[in-house]
Structure formats: C-alpha cells, structure tokens
Protein backbone atom coordinates (compact mmCIF):
# COMPACT_ATOMS: atom_id res chain seq x y z
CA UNK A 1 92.48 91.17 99.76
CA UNK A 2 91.10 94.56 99.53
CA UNK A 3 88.51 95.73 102.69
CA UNK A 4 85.61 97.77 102.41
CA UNK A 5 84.19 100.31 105.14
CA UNK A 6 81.38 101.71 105.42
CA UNK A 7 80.82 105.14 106.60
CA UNK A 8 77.96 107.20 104.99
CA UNK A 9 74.93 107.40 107.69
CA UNK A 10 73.98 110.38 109.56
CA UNK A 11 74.06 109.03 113.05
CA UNK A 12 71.12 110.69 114.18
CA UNK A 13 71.00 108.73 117.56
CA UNK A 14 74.37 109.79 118.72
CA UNK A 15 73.44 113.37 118.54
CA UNK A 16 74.09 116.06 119.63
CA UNK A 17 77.54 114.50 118.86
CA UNK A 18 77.38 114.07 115.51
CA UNK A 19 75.75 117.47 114.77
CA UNK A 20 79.14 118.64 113.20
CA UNK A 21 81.12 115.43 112.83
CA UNK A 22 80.33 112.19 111.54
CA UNK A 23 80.31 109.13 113.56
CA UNK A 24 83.55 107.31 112.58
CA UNK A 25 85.19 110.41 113.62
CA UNK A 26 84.04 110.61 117.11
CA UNK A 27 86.83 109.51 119.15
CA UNK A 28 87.06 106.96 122.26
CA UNK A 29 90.43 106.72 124.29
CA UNK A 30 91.98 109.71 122.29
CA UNK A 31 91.70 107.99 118.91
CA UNK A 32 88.13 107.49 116.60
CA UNK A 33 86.81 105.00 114.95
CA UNK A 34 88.10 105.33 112.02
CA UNK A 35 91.52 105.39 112.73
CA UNK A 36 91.30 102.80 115.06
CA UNK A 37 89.47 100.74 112.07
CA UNK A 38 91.80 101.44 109.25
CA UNK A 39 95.27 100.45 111.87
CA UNK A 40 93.38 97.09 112.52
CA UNK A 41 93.66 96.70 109.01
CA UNK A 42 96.84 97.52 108.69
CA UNK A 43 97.72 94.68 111.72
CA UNK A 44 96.44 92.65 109.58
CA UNK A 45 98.45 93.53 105.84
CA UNK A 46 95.54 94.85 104.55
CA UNK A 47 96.84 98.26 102.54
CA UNK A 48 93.74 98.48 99.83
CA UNK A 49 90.48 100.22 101.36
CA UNK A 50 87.31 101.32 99.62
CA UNK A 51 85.61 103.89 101.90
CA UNK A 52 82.06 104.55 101.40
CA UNK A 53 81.41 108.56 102.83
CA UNK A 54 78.17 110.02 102.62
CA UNK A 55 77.32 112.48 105.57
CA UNK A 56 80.29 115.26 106.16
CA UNK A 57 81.83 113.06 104.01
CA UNK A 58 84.70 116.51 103.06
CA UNK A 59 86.03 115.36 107.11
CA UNK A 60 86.30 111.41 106.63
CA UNK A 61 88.40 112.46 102.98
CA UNK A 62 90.63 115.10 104.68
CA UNK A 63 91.33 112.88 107.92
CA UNK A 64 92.22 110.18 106.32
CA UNK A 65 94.33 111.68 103.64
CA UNK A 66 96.32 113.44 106.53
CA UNK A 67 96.48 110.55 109.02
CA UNK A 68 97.08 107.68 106.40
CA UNK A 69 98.51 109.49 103.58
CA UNK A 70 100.68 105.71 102.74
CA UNK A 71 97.36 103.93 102.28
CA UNK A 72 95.82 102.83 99.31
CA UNK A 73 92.04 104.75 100.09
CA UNK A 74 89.48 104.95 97.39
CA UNK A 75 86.86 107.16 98.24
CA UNK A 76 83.25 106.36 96.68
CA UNK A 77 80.82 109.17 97.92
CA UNK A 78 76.77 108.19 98.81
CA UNK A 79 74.87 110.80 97.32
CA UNK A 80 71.52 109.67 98.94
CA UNK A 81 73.68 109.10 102.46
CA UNK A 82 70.38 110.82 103.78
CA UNK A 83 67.15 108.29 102.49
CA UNK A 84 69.35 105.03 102.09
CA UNK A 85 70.76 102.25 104.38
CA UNK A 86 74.01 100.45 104.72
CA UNK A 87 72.88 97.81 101.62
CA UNK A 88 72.81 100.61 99.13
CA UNK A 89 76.72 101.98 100.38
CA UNK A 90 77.58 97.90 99.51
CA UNK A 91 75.79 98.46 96.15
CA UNK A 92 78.26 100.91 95.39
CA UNK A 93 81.06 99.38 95.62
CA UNK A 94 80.54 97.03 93.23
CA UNK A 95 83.36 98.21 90.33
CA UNK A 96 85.80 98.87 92.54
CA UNK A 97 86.11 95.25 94.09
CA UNK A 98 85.16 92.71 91.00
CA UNK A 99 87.31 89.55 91.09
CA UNK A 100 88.42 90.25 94.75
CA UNK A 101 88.01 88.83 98.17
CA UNK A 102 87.04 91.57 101.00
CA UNK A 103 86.75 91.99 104.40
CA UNK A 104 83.34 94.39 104.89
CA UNK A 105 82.90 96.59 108.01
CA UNK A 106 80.48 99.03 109.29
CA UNK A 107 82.21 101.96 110.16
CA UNK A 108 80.99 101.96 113.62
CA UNK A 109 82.24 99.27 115.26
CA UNK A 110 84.99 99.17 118.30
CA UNK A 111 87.31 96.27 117.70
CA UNK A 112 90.43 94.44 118.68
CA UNK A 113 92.04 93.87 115.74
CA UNK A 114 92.24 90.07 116.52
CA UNK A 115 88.52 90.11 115.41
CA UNK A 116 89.86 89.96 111.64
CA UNK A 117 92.79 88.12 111.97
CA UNK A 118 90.14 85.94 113.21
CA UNK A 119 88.27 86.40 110.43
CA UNK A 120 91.14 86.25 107.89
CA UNK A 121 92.27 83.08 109.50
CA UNK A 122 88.97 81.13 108.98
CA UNK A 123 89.46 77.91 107.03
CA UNK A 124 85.71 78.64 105.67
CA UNK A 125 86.02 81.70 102.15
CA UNK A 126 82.75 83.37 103.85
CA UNK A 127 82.54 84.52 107.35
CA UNK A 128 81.53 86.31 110.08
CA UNK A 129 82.49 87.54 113.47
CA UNK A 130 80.14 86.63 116.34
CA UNK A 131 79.75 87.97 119.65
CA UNK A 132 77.79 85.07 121.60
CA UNK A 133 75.91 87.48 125.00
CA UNK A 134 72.80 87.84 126.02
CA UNK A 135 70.83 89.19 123.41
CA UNK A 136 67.71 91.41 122.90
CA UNK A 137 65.44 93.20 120.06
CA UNK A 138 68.11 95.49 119.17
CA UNK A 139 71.25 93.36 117.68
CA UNK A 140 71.98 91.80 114.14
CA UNK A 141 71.15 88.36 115.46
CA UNK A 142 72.06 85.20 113.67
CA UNK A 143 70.63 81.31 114.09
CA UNK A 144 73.17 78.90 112.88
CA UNK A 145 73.39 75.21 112.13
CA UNK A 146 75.36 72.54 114.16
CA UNK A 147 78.15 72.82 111.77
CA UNK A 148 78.65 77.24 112.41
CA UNK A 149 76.71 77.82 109.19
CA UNK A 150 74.52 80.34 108.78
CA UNK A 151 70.30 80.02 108.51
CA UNK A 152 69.23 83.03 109.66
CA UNK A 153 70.37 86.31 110.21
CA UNK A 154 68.09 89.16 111.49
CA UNK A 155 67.05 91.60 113.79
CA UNK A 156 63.59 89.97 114.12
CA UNK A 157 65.04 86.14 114.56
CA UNK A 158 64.22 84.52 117.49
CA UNK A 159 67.37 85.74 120.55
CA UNK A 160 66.46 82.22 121.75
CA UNK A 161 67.48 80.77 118.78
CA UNK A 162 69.92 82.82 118.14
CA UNK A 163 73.48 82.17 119.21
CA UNK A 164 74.96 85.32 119.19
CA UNK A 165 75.21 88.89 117.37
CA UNK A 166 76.53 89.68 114.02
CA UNK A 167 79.72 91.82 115.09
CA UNK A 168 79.22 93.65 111.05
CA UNK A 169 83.04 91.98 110.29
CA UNK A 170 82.96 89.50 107.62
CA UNK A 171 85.34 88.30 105.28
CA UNK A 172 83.65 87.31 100.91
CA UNK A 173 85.17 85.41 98.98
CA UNK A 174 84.84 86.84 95.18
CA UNK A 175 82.44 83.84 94.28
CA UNK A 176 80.39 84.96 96.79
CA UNK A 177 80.32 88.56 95.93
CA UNK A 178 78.58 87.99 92.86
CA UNK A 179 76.09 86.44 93.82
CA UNK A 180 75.63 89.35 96.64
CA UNK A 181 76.01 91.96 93.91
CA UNK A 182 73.48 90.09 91.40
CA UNK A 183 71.34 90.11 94.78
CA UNK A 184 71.70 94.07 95.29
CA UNK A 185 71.06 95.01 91.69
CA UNK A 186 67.52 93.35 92.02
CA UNK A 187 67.07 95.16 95.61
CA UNK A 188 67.77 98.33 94.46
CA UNK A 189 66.99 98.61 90.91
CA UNK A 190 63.73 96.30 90.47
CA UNK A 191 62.46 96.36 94.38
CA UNK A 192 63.64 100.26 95.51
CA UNK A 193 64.87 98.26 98.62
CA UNK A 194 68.44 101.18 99.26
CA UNK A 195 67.01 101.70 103.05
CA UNK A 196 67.28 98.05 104.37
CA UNK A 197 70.45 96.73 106.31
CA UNK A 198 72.66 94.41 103.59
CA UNK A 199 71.74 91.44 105.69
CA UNK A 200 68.70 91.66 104.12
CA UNK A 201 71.01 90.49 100.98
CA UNK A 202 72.77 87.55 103.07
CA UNK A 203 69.63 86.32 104.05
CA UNK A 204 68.05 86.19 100.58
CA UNK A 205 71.13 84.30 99.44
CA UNK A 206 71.00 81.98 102.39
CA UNK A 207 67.90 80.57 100.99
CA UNK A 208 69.32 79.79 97.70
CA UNK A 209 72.20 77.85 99.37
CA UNK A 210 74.93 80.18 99.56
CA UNK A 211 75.99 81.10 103.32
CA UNK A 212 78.36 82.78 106.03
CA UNK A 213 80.09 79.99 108.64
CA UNK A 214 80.67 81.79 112.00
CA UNK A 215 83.33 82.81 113.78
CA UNK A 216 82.90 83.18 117.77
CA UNK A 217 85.01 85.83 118.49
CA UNK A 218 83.49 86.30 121.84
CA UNK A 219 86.94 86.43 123.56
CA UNK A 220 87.69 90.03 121.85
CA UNK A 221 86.20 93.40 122.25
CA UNK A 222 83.90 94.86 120.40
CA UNK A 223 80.95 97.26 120.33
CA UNK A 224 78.49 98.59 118.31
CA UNK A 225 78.23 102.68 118.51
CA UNK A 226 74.71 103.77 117.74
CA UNK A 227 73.76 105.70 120.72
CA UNK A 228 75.12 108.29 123.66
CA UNK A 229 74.35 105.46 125.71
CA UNK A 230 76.63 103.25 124.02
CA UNK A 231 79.29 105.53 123.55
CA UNK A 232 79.72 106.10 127.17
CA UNK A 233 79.71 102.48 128.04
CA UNK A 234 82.29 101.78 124.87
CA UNK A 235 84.15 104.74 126.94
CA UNK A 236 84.18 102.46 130.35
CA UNK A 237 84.75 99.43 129.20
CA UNK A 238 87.94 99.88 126.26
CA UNK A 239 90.20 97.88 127.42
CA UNK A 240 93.75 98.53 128.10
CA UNK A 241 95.03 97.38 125.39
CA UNK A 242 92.88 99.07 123.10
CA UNK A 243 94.41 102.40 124.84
C-alpha cells in the first residue's frame, strides 16, 4: 500500500505565516505537519509516498530529503498550485499509483496516527475517517446510511443530516481508483473543473453506486489547519502524546 499526500496550496488564510513557508511545514509542538504526517505513516508500515508540492514546493523536497532520507518519496510537482484545487493534485497522481491501494491525505491535517491504523484496519476496501462534533458551514460534511455507507459528502449537505466531518484520511482500494481517475479525467479535461475539492469526485461516483463506508474515529485527535485561528487552538489542544 503506497499513500499519497497532498501538499500544493498556497495557504493564503494562514498568512502572514505562510508568506515564506508552506503550510505542511509550519510546525506545532516543535515538529510540522509534515513530519508528523509522513512518521504516522511510518507507524503504520507504510514506506512508499507520492507527495504532491506545488507552492515553495524547493522546501517540502529539501525537508523531506534531509529528514526522511530512508523513505521511498516521489515527488510530483503542481504547476498550476496557484488556480487549481486539491482534485487536480489527485489527478496527478494517477501513473504513479495504477494497480495499487492508497491511503490519501491532505497535507494539513493534525493526527494521531491511530486515525489510519484505523483506517487500514477497516474490514470495508474504501474508507474514511470521521470526526462525529458539532458541525457548521465550514467542514467536509458527510450523510451516511444506517449501514456507515456513504450518500453524501459536502460542504453544503445538511450538518443536521450529517453525522460527522470528513477528517481528509481515506484508504482506495485499486478498483476504486479507477473509477475515481476515469471520474477526474472528465472533470478536468472535458468540464475544466481543477479548482473544486476531490469530493466533488466521491460524490459523483456515489451516485453511480460506488461509495466510502465510515470510520468514526472520534476518539483520536485531529484538526484541520486552515486558519491562524485554528493553528492556535491546534497549539492548545495537542495532546500529550502527540508531544
């Protein structure tokens, strides 16, 4: 199983403190993102990462060379970091990951590595982490059947419906994939949709039959980093054993 981060926006709500360095490098409890990202992998055996860089991307490359220099990186650079979204990052990958299962993460997430053992350890070949909390306009929400399978997942679904956030931690099977990838192609190439989020892409598939089940992983930590407010509060709250 190979993993896939993504890690090529600009970040322009955290500034000014990603004026000079990208977000996965900005650093909570003495270690960033990143780092903290790539050693949850490792918890969990997974030594094969495709890294998506876009903005600064010359930092993520020479950080991670230094600090993981035993890892298996691949580095696939977003030219157009600056006028697309997450979905056209996925697009990219595409060659690099045929015939595999992945675990996909956004690059800015705060996590305790339990979240993909988790994950990993889901009977189900296609899922997702879930943080069930109150929930506003904000979040990747996601409406699910009795059964934990996915019908809906949004930022513009219903939070009463919803049953909890989209941590941006899922695990595809390869089966999956290309149907996601045959999914992308028309997105990008026939529709000039590169500035959605890729749930856009889950959501289209959902409709032809092919879904996430959940995983409630409400138990572990996680955050989201998009803004100075959030970074302070991810700053509170890490807990200790996140240290």
């Amino acid at each position: 199983m190979k993993a896939v981060i993504l890690a090529a926006g600009i970040a322009s709500r955290l500034r000014p403190l990603t004026n000079h360095t990208p977000k996965c490098l900005l650093e909570i409890g003495g270690k960033s993102l990143l780092e903290r990202a790539i050693q949850g992998l490792l918890t969990n055996n997974i030594r094969e990462i495709v890294l998506v860089t876009g903005y600064l991307q010359e930092q993520i490359v020479s950080f991670v060379q230094k600090k993981f220099p035993e890892v298996d990186v691949k580095f696939i650079y977003n030219e157009k970091y600056a006028t697309t979204n997450n979905i056209y990052s996925l697009w990219l990958v595409k060659n690099s990951i045929q015939g595999e299962d992945i675990i996909l993460l956004d690059s800015d997430i705060l996590f305790d590595p339990g979240l993909v053992t988790a994950v990993i350890n889901s009977p189900y070949p296609d899922t997702l982490a879930l943080n069930s909390h109150p929930l506003c306009e904000e979040e990747m929400k996601v409406i699910a059947d009795p059964m934990g399978k996915v019908v809906e997942i949004s930022k513009t679904c219903s939070p009463e419906q919803a049953i909890g956030e989209s941590i941006g931690i899922e695990k595809i099977s390869h089966t999956y994939l290309q149907y996601l990838f045959a999914e992308l192609d028309h997105m990008i190439l026939k529709e000039d949709l590169g500035n959605v989020f890729y749930e856009a892409a889950f959501q289209r598939l959902i409709a032809q039959g092919k879904s996430f089940h959940i995983v409630d992983t409400s138990t572990l930590f996680s955050m989201e980093l998009d803004t100075l407010e959030d970074f302070q509060t991810a700053t509170e709250k890490l807990p200790a054993n996140l240290l």
